[in-house]
PDB file of N, CA and C in Angstrom:
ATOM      1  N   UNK A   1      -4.580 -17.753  19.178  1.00  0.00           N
ATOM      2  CA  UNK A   1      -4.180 -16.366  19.196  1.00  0.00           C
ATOM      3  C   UNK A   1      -2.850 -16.250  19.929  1.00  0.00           C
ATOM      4  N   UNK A   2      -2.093 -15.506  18.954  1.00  0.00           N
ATOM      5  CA  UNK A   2      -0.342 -15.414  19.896  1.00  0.00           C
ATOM      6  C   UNK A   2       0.199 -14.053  19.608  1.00  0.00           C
ATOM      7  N   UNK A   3      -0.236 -12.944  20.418  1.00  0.00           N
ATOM      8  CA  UNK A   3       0.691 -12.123  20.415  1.00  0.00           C
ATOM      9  C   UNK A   3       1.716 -11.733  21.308  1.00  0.00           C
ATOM     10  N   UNK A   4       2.476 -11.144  20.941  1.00  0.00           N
ATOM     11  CA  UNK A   4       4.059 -11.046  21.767  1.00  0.00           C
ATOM     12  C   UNK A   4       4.428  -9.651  22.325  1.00  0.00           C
ATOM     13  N   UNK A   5       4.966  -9.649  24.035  1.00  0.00           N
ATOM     14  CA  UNK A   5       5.866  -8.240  24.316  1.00  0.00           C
ATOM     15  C   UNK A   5       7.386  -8.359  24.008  1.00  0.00           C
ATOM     16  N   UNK A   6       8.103  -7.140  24.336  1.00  0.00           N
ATOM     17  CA  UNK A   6       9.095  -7.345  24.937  1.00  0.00           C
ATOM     18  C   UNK A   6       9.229  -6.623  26.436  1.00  0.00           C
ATOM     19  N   UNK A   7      10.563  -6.769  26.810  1.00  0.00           N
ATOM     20  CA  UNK A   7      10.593  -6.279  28.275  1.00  0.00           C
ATOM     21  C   UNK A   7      10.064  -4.645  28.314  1.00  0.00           C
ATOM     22  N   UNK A   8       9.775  -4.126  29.606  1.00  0.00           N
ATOM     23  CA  UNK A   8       9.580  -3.036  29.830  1.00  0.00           C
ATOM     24  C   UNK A   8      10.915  -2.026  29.997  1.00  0.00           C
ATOM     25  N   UNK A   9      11.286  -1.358  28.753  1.00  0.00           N
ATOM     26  CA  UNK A   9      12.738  -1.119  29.192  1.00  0.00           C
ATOM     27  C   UNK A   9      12.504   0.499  28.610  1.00  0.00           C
ATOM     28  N   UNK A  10      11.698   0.782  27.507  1.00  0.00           N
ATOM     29  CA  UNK A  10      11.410   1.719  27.563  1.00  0.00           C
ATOM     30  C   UNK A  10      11.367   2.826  28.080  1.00  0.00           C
ATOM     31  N   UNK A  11      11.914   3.426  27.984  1.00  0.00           N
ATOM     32  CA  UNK A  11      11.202   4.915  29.025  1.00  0.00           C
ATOM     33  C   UNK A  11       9.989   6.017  28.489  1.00  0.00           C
ATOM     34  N   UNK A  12       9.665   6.264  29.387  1.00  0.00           N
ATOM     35  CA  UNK A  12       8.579   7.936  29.361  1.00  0.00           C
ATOM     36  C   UNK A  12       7.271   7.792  30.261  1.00  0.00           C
ATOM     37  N   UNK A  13       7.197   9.515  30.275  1.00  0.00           N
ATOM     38  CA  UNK A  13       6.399   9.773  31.559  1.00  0.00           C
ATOM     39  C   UNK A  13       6.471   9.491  32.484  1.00  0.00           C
ATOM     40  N   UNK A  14       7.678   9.212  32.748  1.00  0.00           N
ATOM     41  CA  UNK A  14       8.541   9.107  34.093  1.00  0.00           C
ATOM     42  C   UNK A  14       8.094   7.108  34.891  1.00  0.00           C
ATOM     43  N   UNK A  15       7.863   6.554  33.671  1.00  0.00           N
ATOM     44  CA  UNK A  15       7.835   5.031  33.839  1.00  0.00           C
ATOM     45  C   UNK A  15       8.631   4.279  32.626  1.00  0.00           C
ATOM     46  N   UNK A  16       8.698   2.859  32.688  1.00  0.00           N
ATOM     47  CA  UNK A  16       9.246   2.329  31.866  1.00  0.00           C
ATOM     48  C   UNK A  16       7.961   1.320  30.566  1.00  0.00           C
ATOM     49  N   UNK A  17       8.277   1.490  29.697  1.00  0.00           N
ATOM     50  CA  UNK A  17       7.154   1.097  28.885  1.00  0.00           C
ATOM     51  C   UNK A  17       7.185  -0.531  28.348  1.00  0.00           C
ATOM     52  N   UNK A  18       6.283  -1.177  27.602  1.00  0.00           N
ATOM     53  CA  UNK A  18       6.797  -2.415  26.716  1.00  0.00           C
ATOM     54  C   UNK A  18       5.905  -2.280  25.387  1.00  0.00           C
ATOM     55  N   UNK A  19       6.223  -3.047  24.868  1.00  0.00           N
ATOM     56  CA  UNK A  19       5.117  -3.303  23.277  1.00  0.00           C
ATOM     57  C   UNK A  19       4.907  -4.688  22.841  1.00  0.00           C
ATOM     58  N   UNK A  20       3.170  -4.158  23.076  1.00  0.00           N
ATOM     59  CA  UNK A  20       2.570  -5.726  22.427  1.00  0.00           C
ATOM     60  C   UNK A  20       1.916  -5.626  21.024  1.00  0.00           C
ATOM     61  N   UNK A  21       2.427  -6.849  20.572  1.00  0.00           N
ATOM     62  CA  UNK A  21       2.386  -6.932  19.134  1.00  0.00           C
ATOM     63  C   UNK A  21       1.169  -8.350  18.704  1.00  0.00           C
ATOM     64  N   UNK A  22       1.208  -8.221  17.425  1.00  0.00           N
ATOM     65  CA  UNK A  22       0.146  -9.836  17.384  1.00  0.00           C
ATOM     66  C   UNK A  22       1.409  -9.621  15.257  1.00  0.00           C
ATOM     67  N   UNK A  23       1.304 -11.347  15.239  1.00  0.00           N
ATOM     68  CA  UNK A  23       2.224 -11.865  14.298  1.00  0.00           C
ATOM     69  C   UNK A  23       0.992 -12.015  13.409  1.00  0.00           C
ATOM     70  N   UNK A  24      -0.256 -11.649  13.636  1.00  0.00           N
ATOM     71  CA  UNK A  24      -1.403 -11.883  12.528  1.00  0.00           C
ATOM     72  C   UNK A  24      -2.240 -10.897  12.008  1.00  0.00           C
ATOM     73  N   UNK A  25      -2.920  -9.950  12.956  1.00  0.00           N
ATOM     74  CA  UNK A  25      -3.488  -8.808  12.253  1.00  0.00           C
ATOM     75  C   UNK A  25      -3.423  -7.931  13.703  1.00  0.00           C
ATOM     76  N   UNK A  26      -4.064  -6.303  13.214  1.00  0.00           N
ATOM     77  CA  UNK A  26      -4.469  -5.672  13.655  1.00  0.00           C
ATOM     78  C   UNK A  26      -5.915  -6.087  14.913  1.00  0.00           C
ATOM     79  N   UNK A  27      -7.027  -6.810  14.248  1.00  0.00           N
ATOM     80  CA  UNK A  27      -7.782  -6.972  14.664  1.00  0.00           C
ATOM     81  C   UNK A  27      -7.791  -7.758  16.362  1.00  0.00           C
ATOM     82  N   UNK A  28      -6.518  -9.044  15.990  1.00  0.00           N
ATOM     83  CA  UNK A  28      -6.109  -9.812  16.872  1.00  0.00           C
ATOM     84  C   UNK A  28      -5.548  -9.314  17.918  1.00  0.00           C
ATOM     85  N   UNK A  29      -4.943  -7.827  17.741  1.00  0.00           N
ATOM     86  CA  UNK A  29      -4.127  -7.046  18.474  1.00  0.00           C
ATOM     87  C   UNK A  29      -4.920  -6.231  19.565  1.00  0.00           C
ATOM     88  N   UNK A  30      -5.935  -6.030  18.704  1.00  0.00           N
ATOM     89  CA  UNK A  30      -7.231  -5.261  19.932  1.00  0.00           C
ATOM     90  C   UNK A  30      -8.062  -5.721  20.444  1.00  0.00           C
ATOM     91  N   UNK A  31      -8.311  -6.982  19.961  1.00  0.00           N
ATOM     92  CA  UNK A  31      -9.177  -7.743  20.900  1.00  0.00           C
ATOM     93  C   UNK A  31      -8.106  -8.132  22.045  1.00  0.00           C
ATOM     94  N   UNK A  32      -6.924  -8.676  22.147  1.00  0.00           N
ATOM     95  CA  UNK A  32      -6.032  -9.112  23.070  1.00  0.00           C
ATOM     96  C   UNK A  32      -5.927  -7.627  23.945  1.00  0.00           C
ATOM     97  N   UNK A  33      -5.777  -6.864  23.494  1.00  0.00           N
ATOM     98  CA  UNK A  33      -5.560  -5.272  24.535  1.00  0.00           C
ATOM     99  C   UNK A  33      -6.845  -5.144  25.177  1.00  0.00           C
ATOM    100  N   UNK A  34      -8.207  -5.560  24.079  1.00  0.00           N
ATOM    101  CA  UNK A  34      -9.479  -4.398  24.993  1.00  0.00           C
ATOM    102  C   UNK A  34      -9.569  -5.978  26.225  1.00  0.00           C
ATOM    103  N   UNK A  35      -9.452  -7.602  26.114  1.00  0.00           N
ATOM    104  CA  UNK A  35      -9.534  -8.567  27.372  1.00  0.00           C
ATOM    105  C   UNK A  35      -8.667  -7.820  28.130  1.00  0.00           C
ATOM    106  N   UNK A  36      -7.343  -7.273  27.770  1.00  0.00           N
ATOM    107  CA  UNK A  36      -6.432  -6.790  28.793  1.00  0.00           C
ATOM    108  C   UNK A  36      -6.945  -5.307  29.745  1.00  0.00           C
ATOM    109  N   UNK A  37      -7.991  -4.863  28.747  1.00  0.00           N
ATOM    110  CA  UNK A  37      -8.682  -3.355  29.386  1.00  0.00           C
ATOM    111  C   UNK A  37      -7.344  -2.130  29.048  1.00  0.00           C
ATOM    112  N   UNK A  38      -7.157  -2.544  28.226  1.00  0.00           N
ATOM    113  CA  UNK A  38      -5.785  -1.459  27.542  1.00  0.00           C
ATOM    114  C   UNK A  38      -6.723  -0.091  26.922  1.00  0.00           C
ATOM    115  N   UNK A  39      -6.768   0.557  26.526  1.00  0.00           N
ATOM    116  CA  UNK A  39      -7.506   1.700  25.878  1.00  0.00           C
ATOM    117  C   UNK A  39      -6.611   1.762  24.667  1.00  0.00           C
ATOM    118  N   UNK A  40      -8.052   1.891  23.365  1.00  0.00           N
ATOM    119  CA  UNK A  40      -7.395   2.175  21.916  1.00  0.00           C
ATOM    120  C   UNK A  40      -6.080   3.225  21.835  1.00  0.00           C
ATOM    121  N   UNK A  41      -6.470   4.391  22.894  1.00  0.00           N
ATOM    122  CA  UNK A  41      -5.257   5.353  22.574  1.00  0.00           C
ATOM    123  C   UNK A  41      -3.849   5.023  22.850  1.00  0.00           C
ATOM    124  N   UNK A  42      -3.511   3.928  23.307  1.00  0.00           N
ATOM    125  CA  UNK A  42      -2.436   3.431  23.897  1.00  0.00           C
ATOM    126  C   UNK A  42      -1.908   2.571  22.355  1.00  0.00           C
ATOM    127  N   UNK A  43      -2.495   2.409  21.460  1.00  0.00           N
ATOM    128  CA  UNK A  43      -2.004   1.780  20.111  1.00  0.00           C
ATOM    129  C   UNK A  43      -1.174   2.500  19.062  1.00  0.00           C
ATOM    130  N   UNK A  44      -0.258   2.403  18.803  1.00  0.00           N
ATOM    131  CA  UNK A  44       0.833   3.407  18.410  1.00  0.00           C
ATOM    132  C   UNK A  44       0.875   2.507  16.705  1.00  0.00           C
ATOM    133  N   UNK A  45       0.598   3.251  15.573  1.00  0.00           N
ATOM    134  CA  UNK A  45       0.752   2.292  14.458  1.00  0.00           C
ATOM    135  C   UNK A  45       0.830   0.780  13.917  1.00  0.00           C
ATOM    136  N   UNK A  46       1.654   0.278  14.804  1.00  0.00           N
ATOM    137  CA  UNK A  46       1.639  -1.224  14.806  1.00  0.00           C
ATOM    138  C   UNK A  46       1.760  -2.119  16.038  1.00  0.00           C
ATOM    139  N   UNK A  47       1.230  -1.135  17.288  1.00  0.00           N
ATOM    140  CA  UNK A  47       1.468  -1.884  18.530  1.00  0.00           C
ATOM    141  C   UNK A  47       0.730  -1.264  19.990  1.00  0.00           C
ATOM    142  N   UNK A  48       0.562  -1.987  20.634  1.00  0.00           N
ATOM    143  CA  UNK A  48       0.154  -1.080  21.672  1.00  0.00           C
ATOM    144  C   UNK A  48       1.609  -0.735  22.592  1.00  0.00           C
ATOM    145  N   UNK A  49       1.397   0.607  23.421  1.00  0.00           N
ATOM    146  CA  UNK A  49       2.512   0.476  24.196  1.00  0.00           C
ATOM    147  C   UNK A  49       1.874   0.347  25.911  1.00  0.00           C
ATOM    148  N   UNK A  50       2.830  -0.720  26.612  1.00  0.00           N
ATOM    149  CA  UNK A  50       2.377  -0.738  27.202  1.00  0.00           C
ATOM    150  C   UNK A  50       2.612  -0.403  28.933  1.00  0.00           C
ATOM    151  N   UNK A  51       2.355   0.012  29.940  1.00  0.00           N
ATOM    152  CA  UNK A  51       3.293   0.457  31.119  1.00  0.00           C
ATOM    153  C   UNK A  51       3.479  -0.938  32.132  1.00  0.00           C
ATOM    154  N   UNK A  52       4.630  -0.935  32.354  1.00  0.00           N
ATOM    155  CA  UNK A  52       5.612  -1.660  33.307  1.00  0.00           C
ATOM    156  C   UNK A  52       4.295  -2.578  34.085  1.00  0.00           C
ATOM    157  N   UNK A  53       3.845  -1.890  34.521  1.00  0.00           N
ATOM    158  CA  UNK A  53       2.559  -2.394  35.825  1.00  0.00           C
ATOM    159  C   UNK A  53       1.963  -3.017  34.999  1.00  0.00           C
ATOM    160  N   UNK A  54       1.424  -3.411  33.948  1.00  0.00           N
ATOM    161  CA  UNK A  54       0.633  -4.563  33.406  1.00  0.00           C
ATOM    162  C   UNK A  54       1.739  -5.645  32.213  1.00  0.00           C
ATOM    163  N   UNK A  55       3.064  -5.314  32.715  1.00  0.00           N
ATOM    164  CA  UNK A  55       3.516  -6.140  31.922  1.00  0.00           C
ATOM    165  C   UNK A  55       2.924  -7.698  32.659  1.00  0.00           C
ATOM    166  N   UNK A  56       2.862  -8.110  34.024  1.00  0.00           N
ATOM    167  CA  UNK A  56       3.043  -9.261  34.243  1.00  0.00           C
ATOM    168  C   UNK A  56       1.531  -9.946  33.803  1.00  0.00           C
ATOM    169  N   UNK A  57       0.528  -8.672  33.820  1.00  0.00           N
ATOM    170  CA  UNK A  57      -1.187  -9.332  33.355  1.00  0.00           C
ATOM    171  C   UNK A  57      -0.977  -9.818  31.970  1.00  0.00           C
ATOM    172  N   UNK A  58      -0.402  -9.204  30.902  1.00  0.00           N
ATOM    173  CA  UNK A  58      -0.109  -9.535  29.533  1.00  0.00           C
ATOM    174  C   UNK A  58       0.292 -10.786  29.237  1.00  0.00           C
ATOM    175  N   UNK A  59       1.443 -11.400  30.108  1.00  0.00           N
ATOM    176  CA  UNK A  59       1.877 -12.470  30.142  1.00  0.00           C
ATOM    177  C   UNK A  59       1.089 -14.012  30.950  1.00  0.00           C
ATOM    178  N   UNK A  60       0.147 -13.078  32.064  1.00  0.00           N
ATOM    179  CA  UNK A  60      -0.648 -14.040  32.472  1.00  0.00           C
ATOM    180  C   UNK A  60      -1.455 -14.437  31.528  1.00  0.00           C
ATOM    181  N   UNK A  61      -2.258 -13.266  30.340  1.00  0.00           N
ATOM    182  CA  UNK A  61      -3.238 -13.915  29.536  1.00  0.00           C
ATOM    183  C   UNK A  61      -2.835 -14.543  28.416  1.00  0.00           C
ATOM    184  N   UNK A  62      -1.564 -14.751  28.206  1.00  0.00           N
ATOM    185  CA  UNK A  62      -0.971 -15.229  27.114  1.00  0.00           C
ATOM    186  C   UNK A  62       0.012 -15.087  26.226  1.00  0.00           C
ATOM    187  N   UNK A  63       0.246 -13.288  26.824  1.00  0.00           N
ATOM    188  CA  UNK A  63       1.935 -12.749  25.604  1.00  0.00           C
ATOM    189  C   UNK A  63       2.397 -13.460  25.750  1.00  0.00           C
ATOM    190  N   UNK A  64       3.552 -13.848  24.722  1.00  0.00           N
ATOM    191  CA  UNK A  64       4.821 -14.796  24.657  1.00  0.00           C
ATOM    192  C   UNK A  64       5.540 -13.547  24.791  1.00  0.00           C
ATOM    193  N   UNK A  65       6.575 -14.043  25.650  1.00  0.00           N
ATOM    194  CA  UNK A  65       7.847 -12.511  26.306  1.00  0.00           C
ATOM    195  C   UNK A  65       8.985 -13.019  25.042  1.00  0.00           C
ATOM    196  N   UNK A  66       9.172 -12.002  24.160  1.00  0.00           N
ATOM    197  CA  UNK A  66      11.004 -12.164  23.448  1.00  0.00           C
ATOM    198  C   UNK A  66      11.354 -10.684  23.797  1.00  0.00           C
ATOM    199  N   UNK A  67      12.504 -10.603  22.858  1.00  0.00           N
ATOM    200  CA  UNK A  67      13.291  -9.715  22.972  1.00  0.00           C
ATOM    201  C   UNK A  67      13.134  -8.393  22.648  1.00  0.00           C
ATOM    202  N   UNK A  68      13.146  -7.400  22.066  1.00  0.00           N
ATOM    203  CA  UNK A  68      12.773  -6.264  21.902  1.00  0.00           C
ATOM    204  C   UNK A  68      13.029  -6.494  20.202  1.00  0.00           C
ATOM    205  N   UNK A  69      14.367  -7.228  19.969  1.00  0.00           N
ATOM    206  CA  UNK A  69      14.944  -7.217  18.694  1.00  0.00           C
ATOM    207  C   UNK A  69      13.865  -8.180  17.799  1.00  0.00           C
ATOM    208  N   UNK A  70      13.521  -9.492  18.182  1.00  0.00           N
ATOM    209  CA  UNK A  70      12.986 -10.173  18.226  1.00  0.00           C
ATOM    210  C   UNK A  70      11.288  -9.795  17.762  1.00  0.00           C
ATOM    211  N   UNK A  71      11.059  -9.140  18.663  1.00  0.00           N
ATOM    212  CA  UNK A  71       9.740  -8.378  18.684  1.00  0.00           C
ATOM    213  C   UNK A  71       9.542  -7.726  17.122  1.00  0.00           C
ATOM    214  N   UNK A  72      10.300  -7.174  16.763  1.00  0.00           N
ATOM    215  CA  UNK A  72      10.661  -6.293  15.845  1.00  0.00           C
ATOM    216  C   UNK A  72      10.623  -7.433  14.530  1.00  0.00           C
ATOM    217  N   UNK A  73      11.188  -8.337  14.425  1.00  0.00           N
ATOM    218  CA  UNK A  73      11.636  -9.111  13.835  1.00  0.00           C
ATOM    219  C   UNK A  73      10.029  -9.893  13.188  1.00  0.00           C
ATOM    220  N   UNK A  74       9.461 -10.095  14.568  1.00  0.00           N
ATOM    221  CA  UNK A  74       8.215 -11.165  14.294  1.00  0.00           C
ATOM    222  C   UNK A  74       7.267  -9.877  13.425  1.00  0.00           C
ATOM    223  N   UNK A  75       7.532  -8.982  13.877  1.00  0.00           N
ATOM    224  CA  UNK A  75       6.404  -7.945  13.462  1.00  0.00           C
ATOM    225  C   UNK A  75       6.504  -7.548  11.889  1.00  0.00           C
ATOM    226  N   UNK A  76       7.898  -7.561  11.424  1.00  0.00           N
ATOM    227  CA  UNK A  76       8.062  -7.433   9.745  1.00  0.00           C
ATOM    228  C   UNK A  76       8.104  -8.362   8.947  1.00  0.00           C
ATOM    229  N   UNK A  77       8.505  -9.817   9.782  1.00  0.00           N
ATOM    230  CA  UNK A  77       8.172 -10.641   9.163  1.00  0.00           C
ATOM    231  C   UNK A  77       6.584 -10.933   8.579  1.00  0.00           C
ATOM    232  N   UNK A  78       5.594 -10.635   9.261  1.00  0.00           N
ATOM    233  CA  UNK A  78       4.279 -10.579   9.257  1.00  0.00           C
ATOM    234  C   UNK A  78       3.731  -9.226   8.399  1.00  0.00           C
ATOM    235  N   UNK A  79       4.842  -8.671   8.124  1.00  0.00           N
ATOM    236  CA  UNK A  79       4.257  -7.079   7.120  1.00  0.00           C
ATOM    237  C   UNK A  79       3.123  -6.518   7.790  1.00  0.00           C
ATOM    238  N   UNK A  80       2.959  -6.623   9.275  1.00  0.00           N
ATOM    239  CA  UNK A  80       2.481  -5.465   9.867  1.00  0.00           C
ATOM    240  C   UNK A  80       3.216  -4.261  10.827  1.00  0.00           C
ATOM    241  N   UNK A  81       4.810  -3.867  10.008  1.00  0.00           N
ATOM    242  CA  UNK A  81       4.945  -3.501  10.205  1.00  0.00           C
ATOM    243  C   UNK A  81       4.791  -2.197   9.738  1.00  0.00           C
ATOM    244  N   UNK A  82       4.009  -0.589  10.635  1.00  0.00           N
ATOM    245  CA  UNK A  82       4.116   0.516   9.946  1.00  0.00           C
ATOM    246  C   UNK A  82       5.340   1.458  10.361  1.00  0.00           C
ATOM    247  N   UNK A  83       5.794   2.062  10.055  1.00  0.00           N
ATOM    248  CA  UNK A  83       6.921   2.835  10.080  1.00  0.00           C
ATOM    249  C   UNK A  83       6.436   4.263  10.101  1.00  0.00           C
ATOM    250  N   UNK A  84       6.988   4.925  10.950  1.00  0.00           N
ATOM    251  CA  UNK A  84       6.669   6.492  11.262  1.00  0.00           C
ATOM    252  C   UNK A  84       6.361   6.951  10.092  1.00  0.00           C
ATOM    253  N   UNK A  85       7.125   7.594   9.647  1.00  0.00           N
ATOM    254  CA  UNK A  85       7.692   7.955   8.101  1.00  0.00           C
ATOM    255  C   UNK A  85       6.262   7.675   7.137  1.00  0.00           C
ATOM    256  N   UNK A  86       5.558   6.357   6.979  1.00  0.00           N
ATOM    257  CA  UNK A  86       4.803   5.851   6.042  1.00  0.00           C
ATOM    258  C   UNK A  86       3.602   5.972   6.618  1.00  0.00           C
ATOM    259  N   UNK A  87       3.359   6.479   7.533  1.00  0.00           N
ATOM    260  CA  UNK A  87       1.604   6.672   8.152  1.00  0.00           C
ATOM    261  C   UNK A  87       1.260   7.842   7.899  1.00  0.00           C
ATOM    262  N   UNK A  88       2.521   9.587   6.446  1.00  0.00           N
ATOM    263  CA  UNK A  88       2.149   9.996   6.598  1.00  0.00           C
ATOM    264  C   UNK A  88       1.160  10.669   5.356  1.00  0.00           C
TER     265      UNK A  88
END
């Protein structure tokens, strides 16, 4: 199992955010969030988002850290990417 953040650079709600992704399914994506104790509502179409303060637990259990661009990159390559626009 390999899913990926990028940095916490994000902003809102007056913190900085990150996004974890999985290069294989949905399914892979929530089992890696609910070990992390993430809550479903924190899953935004194709990712969870996640706050600054658990970036470093993510990486302890296994995220691979890239880039934001990168991130993006692994995620369409894998055609799980959803797009605002198309969820509606």
């Amino acid at each position: 199992m390999v899913v990926y953040i990028d940095p916490p650079t994000w902003p809102g709600h007056g913190q900085l955010w990150s996004h974890l992704i999985s290069d294989v399914s949905y399914e892979e994506l929530h089992g890696f969030a609910a070990g992390l104790g993430v809550p479903l509502r924190a899953f935004e179409r194709d990712h969870y988002d996640l706050p600054e303060a658990r970036y470093a637990d993510a990486v302890r259990l296994g995220a691979v850290e890239v880039s934001s661009r990168e991130l993006l990159a692994i995620l369409t390559r894998a055609g799980l990417r959803r797009r605002r626009n198309a969820m509606r």
